[in-house]
PDB file of N, CA and C in Angstrom:
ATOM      1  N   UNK A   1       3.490  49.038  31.896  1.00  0.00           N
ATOM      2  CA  UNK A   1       3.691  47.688  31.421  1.00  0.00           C
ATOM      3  C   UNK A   1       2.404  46.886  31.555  1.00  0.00           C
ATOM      4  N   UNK A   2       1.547  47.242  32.697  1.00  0.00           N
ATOM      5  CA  UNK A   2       0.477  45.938  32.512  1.00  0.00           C
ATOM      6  C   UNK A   2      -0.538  46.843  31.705  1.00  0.00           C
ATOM      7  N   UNK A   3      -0.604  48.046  31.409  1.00  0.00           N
ATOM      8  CA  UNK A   3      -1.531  48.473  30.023  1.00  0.00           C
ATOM      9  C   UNK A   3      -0.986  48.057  28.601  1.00  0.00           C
ATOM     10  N   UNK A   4      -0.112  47.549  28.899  1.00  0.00           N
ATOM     11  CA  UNK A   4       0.316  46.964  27.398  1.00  0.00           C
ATOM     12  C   UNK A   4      -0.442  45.443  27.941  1.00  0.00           C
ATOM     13  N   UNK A   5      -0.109  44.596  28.306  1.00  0.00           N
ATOM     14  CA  UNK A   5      -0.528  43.686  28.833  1.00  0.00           C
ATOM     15  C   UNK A   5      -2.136  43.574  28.365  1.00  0.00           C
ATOM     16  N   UNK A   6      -2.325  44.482  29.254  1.00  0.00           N
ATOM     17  CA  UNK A   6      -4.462  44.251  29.438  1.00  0.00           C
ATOM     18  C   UNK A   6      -4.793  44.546  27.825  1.00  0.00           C
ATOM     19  N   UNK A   7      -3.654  45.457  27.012  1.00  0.00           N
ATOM     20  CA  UNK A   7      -4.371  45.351  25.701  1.00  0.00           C
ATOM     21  C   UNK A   7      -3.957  44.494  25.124  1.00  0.00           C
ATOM     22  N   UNK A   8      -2.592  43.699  25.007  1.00  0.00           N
ATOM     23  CA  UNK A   8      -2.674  42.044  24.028  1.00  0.00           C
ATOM     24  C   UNK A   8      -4.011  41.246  24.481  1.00  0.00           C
ATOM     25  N   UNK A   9      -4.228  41.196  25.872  1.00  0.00           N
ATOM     26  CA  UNK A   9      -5.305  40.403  26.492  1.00  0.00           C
ATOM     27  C   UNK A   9      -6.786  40.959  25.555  1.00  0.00           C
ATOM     28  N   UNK A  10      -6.886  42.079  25.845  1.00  0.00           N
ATOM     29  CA  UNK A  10      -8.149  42.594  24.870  1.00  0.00           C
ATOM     30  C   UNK A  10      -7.850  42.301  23.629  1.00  0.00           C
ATOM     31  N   UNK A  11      -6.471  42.446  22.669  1.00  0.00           N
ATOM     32  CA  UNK A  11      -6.695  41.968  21.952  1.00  0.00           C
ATOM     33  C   UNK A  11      -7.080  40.844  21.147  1.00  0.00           C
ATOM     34  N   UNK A  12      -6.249  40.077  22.048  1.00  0.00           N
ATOM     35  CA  UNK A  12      -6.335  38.236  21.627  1.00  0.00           C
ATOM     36  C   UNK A  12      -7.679  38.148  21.985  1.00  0.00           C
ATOM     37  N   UNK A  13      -8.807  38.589  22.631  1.00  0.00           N
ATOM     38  CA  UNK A  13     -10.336  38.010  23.040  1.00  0.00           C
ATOM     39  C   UNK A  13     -11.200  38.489  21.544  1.00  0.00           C
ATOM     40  N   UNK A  14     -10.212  39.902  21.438  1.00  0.00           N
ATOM     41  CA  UNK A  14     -11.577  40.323  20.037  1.00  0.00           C
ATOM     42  C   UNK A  14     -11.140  39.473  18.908  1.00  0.00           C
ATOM     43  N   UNK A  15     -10.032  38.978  18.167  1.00  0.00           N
ATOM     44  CA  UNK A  15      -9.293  38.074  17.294  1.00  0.00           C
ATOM     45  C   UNK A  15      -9.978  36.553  17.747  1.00  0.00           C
ATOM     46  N   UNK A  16      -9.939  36.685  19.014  1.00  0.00           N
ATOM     47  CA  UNK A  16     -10.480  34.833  19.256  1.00  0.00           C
ATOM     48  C   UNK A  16     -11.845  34.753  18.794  1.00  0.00           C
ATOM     49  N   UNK A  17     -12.843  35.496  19.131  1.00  0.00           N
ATOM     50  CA  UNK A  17     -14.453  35.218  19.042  1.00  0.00           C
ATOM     51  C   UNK A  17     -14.637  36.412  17.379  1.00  0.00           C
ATOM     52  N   UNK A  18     -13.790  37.074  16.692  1.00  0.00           N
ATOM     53  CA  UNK A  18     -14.035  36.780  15.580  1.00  0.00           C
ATOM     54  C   UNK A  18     -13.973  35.726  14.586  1.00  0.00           C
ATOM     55  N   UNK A  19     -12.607  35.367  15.174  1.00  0.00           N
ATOM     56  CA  UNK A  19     -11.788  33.489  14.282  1.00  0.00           C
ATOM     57  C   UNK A  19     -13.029  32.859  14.874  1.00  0.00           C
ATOM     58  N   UNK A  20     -13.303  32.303  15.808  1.00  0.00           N
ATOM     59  CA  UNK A  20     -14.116  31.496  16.174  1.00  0.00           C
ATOM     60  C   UNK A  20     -16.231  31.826  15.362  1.00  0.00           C
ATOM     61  N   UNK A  21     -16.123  32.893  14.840  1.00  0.00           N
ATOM     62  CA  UNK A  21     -17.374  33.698  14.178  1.00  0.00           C
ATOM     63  C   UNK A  21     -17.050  33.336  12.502  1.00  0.00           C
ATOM     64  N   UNK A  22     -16.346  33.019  12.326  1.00  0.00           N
ATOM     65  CA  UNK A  22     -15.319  33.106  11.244  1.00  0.00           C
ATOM     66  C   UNK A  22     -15.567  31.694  10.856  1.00  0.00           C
ATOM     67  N   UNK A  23     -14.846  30.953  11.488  1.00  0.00           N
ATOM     68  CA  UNK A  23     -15.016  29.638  11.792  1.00  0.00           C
ATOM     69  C   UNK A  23     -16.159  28.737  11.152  1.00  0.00           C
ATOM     70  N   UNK A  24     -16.863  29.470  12.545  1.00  0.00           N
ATOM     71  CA  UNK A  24     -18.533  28.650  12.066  1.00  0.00           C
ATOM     72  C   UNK A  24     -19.763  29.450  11.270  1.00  0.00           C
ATOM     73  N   UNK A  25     -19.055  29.958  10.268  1.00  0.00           N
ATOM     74  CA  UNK A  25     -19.583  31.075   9.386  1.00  0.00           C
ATOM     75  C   UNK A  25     -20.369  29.404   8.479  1.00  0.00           C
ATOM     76  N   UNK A  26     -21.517  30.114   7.371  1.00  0.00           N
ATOM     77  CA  UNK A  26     -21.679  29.129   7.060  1.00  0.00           C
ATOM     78  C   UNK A  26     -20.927  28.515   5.345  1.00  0.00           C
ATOM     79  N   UNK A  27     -19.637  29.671   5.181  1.00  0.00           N
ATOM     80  CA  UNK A  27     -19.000  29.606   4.135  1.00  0.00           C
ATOM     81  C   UNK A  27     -18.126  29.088   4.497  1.00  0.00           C
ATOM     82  N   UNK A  28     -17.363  29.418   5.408  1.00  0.00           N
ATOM     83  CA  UNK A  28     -16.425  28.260   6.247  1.00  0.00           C
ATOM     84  C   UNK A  28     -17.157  26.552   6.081  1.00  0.00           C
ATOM     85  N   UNK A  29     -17.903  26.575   6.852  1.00  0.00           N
ATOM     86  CA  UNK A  29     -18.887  25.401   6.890  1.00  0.00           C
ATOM     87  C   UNK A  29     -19.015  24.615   5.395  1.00  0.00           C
ATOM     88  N   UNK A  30     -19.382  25.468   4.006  1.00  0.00           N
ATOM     89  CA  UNK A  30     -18.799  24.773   2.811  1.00  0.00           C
ATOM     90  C   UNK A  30     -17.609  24.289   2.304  1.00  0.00           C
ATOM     91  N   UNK A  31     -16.895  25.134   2.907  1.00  0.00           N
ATOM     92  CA  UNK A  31     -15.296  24.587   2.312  1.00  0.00           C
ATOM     93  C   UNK A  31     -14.547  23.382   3.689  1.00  0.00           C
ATOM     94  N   UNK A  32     -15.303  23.291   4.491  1.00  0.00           N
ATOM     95  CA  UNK A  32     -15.031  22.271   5.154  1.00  0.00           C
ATOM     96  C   UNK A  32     -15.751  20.783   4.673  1.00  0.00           C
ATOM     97  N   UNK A  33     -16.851  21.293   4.360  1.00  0.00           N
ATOM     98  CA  UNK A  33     -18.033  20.383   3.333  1.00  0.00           C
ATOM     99  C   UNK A  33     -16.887  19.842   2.397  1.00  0.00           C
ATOM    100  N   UNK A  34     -16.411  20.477   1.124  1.00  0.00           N
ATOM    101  CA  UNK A  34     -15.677  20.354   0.074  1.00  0.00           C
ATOM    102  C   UNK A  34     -14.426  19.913   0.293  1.00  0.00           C
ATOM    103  N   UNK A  35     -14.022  19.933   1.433  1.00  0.00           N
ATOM    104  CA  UNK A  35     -12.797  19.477   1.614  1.00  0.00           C
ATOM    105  C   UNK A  35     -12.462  18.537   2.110  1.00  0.00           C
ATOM    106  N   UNK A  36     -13.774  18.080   2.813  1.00  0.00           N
ATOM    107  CA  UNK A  36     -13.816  16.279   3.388  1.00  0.00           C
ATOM    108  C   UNK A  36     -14.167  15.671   1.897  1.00  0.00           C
ATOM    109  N   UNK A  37     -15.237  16.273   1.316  1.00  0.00           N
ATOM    110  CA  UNK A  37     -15.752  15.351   0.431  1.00  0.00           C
ATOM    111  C   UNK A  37     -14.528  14.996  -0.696  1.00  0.00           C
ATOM    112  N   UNK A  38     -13.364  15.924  -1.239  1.00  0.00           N
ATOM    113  CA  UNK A  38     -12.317  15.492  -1.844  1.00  0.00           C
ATOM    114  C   UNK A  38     -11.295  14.437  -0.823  1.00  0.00           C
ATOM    115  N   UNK A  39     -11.318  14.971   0.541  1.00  0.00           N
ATOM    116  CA  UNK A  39     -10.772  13.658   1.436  1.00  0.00           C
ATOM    117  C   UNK A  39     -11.256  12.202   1.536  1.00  0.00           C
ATOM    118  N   UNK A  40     -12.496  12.414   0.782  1.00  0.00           N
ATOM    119  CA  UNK A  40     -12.695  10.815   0.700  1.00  0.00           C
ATOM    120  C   UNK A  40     -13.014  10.441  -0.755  1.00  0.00           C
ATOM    121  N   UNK A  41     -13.015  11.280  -1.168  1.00  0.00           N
ATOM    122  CA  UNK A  41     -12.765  10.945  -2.963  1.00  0.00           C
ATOM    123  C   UNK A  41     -11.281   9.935  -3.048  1.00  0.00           C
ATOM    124  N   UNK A  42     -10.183  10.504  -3.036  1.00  0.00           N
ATOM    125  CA  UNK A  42      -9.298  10.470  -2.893  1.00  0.00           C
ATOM    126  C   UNK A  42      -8.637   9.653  -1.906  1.00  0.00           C
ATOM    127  N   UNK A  43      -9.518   8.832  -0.535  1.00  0.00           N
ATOM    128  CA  UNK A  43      -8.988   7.484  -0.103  1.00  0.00           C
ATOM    129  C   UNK A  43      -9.757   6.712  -0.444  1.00  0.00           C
ATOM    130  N   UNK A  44     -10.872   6.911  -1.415  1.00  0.00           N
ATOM    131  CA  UNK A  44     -11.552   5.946  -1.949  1.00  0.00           C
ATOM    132  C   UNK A  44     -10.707   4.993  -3.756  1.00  0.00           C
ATOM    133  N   UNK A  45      -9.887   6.248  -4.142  1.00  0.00           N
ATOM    134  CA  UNK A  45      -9.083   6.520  -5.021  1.00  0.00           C
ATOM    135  C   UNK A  45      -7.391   5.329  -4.684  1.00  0.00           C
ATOM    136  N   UNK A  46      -7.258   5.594  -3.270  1.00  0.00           N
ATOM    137  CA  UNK A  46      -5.918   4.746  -2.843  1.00  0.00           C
ATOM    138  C   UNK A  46      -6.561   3.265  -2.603  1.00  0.00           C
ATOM    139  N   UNK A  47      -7.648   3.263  -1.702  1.00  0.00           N
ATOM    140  CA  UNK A  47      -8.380   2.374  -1.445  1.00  0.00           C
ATOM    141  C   UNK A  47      -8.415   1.053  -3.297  1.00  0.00           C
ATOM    142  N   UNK A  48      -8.786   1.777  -3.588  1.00  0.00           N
ATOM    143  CA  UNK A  48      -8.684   0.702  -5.456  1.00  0.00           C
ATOM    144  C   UNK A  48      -7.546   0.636  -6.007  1.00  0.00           C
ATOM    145  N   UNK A  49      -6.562   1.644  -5.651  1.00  0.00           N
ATOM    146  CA  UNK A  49      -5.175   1.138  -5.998  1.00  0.00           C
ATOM    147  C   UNK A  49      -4.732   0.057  -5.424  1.00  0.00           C
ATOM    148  N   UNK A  50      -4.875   0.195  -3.913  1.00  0.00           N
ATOM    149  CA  UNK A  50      -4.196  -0.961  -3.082  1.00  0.00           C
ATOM    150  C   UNK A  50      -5.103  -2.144  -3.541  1.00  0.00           C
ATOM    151  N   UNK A  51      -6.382  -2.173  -3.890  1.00  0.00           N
ATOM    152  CA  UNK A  51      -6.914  -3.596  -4.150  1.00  0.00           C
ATOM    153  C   UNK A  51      -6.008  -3.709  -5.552  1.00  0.00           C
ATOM    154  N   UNK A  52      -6.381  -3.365  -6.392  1.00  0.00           N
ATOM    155  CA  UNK A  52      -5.643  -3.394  -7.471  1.00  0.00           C
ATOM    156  C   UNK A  52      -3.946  -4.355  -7.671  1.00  0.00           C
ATOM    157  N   UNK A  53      -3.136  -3.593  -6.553  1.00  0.00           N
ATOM    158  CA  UNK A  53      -1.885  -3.769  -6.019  1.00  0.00           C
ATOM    159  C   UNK A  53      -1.960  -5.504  -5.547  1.00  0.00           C
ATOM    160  N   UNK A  54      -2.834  -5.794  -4.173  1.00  0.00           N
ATOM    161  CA  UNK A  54      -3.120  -6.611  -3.992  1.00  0.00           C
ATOM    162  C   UNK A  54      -3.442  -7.602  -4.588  1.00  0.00           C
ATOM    163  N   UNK A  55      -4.173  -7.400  -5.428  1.00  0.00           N
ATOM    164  CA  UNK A  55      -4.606  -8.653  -6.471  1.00  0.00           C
ATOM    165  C   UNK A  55      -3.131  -9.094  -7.555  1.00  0.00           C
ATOM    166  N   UNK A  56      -2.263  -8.006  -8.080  1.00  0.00           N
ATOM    167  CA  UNK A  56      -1.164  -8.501  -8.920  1.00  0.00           C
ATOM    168  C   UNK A  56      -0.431  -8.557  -7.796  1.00  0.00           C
ATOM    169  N   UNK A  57      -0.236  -8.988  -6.510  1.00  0.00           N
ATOM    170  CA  UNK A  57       0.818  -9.932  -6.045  1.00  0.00           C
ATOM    171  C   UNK A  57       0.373 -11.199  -5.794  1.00  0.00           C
ATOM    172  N   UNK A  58      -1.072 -10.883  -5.393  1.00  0.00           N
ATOM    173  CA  UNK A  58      -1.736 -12.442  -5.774  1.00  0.00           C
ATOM    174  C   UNK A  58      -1.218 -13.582  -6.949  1.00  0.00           C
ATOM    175  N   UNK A  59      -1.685 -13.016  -8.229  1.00  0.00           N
ATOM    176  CA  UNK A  59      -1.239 -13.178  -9.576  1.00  0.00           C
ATOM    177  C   UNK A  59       0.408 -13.674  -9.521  1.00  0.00           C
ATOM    178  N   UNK A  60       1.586 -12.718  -9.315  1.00  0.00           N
ATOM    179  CA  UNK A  60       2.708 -13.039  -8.952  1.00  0.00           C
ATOM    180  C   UNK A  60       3.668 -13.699  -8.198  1.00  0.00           C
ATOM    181  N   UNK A  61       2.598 -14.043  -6.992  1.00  0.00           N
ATOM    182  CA  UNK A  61       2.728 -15.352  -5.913  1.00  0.00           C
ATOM    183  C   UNK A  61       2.577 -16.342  -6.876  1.00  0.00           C
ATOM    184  N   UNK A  62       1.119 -16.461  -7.295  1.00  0.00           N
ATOM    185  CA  UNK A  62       1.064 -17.761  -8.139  1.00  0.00           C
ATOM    186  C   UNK A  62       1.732 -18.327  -8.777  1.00  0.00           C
ATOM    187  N   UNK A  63       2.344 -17.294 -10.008  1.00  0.00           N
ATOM    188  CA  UNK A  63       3.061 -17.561 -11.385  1.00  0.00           C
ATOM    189  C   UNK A  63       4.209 -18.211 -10.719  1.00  0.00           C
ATOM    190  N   UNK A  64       4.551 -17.143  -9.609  1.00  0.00           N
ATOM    191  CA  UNK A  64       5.964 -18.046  -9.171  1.00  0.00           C
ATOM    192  C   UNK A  64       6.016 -19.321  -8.320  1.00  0.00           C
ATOM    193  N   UNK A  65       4.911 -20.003  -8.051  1.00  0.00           N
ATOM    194  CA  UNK A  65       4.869 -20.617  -7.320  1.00  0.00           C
ATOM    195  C   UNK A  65       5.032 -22.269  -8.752  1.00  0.00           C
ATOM    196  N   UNK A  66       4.290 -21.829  -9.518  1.00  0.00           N
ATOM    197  CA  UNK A  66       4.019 -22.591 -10.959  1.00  0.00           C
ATOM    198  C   UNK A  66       5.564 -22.758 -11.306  1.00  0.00           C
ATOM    199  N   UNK A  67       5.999 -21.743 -11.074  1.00  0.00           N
ATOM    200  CA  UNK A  67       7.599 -21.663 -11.931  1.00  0.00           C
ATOM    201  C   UNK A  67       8.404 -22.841 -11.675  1.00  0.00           C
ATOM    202  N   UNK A  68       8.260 -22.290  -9.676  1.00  0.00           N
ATOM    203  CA  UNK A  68       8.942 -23.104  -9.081  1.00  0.00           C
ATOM    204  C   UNK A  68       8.742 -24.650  -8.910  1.00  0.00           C
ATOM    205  N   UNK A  69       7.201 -24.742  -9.403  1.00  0.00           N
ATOM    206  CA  UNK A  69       7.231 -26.483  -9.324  1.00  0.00           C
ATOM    207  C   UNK A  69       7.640 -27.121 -10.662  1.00  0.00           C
ATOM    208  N   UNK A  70       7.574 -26.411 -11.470  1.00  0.00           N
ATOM    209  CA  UNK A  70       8.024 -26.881 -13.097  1.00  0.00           C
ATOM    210  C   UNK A  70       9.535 -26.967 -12.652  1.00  0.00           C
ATOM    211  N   UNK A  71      10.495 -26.066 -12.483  1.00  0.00           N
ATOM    212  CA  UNK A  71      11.712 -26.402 -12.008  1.00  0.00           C
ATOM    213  C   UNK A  71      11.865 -27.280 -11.088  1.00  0.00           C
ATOM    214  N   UNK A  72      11.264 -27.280 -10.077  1.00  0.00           N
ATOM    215  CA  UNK A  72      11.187 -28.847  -9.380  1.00  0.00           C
ATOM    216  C   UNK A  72      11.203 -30.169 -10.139  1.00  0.00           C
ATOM    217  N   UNK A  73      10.277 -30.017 -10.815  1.00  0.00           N
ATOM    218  CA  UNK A  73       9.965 -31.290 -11.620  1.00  0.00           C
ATOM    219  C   UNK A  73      11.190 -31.487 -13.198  1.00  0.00           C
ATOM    220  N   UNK A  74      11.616 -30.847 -13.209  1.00  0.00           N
ATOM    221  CA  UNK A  74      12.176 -30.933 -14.359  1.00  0.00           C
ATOM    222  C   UNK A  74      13.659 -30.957 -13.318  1.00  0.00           C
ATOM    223  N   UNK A  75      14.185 -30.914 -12.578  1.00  0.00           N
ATOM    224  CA  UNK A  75      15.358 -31.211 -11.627  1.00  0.00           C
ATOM    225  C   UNK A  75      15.411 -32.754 -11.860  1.00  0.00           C
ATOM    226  N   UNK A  76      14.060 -33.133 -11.156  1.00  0.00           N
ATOM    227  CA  UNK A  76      13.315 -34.287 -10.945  1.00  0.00           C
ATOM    228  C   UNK A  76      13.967 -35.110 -11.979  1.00  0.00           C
ATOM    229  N   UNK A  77      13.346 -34.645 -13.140  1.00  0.00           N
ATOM    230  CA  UNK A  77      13.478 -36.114 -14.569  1.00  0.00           C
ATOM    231  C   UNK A  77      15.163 -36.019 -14.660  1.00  0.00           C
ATOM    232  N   UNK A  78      15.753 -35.041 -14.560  1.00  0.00           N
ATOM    233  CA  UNK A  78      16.725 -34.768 -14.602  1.00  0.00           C
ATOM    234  C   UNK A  78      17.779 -35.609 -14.338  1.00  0.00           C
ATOM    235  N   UNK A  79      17.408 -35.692 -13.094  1.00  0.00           N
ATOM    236  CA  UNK A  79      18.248 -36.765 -12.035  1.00  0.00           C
ATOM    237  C   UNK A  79      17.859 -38.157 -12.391  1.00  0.00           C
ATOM    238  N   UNK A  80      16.629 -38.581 -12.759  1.00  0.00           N
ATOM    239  CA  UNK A  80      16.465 -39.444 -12.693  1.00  0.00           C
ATOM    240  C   UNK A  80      17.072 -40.092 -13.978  1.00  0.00           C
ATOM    241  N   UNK A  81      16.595 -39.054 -15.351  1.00  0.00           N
ATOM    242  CA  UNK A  81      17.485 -39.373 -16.444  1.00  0.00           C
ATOM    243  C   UNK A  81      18.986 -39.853 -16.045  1.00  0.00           C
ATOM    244  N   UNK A  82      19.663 -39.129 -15.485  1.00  0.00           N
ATOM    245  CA  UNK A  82      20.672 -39.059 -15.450  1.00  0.00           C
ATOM    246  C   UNK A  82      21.233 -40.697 -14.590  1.00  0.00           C
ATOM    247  N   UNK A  83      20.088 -41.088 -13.600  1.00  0.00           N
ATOM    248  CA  UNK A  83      20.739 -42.070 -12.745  1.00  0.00           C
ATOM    249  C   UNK A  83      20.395 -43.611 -14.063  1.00  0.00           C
ATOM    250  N   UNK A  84      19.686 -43.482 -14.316  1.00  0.00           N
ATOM    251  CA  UNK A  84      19.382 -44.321 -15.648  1.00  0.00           C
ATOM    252  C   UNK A  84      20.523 -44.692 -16.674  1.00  0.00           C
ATOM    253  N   UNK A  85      21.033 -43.283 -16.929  1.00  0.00           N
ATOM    254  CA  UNK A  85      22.480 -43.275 -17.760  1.00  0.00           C
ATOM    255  C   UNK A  85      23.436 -43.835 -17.191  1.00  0.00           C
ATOM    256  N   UNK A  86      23.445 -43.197 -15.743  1.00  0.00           N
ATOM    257  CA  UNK A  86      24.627 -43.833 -14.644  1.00  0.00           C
ATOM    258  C   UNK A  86      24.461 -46.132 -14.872  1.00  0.00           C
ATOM    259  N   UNK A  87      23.281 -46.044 -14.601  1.00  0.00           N
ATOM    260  CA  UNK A  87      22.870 -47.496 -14.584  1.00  0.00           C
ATOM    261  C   UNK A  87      22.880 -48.442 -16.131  1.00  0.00           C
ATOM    262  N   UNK A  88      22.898 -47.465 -16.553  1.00  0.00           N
ATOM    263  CA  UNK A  88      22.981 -48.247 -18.407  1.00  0.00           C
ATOM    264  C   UNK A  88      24.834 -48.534 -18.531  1.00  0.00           C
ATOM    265  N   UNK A  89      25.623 -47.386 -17.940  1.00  0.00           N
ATOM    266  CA  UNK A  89      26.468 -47.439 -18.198  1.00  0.00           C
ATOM    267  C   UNK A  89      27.310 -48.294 -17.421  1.00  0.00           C
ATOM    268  N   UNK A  90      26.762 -48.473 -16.187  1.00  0.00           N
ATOM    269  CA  UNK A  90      27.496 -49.792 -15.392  1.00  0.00           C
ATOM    270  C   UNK A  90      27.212 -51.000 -16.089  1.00  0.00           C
ATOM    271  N   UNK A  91      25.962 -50.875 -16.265  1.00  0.00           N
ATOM    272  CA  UNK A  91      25.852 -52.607 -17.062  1.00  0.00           C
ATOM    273  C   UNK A  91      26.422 -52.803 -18.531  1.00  0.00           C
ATOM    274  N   UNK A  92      26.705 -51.614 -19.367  1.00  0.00           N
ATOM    275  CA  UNK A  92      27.605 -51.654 -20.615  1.00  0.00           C
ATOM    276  C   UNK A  92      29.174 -52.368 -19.749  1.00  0.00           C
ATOM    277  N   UNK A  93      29.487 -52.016 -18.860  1.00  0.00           N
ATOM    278  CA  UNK A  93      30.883 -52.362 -18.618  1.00  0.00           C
ATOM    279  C   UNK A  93      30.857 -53.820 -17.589  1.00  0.00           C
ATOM    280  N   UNK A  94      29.410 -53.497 -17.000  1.00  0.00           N
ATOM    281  CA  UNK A  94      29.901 -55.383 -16.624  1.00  0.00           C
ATOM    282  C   UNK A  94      29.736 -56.559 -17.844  1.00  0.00           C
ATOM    283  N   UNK A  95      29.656 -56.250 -18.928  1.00  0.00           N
ATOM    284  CA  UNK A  95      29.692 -57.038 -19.937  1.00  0.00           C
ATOM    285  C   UNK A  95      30.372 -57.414 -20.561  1.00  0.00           C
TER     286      UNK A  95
END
């Protein structure tokens, strides 16, 4: 049993310091190159979406903000029209 043992142990050392040879090969070393450089392609890519994003809620804050004061204001004449009518029509009948 521990010669089975001492050989996983030998084995896992020759597998480790090949992976690790492997590793820092210098073709390894390119596709680690190539694979950051698409990693920042690509949050440079989200990066302009989200501005993008950002700016039309900007835009959509606004519009609605416009909306909402035009409906304000038009409540506004509304009422006031209306208290005018109220007041025309009392003085039609105190007459």
């Amino acid at each position: 049993m521990s010669w089975l043992r001492t050989r996983f142990l030998a084995y896992g050392v020759i597998l480790g310091t090949a992976g690790v040879k492997i590793l820092s090969s210098d073709d390894a070393k390119k596709v680690y190159t190539s694979v950051t450089a698409a990693a920042l392609r690509c949050a440079d890519e989200v990066m302009k979406t989200a501005q993008n994003i950002r700016e039309n809620c900007g835009d959509i804050a606004e519009d609605a903000r416009v909306i909402n004061e035009e409906r304000a204001k038009a409540k506004e004449e509304k009422l006031i029209a209306d208290a005018k009518a109220l007041l025309a029509s009392k003085e039609e009948n105190a007459e």
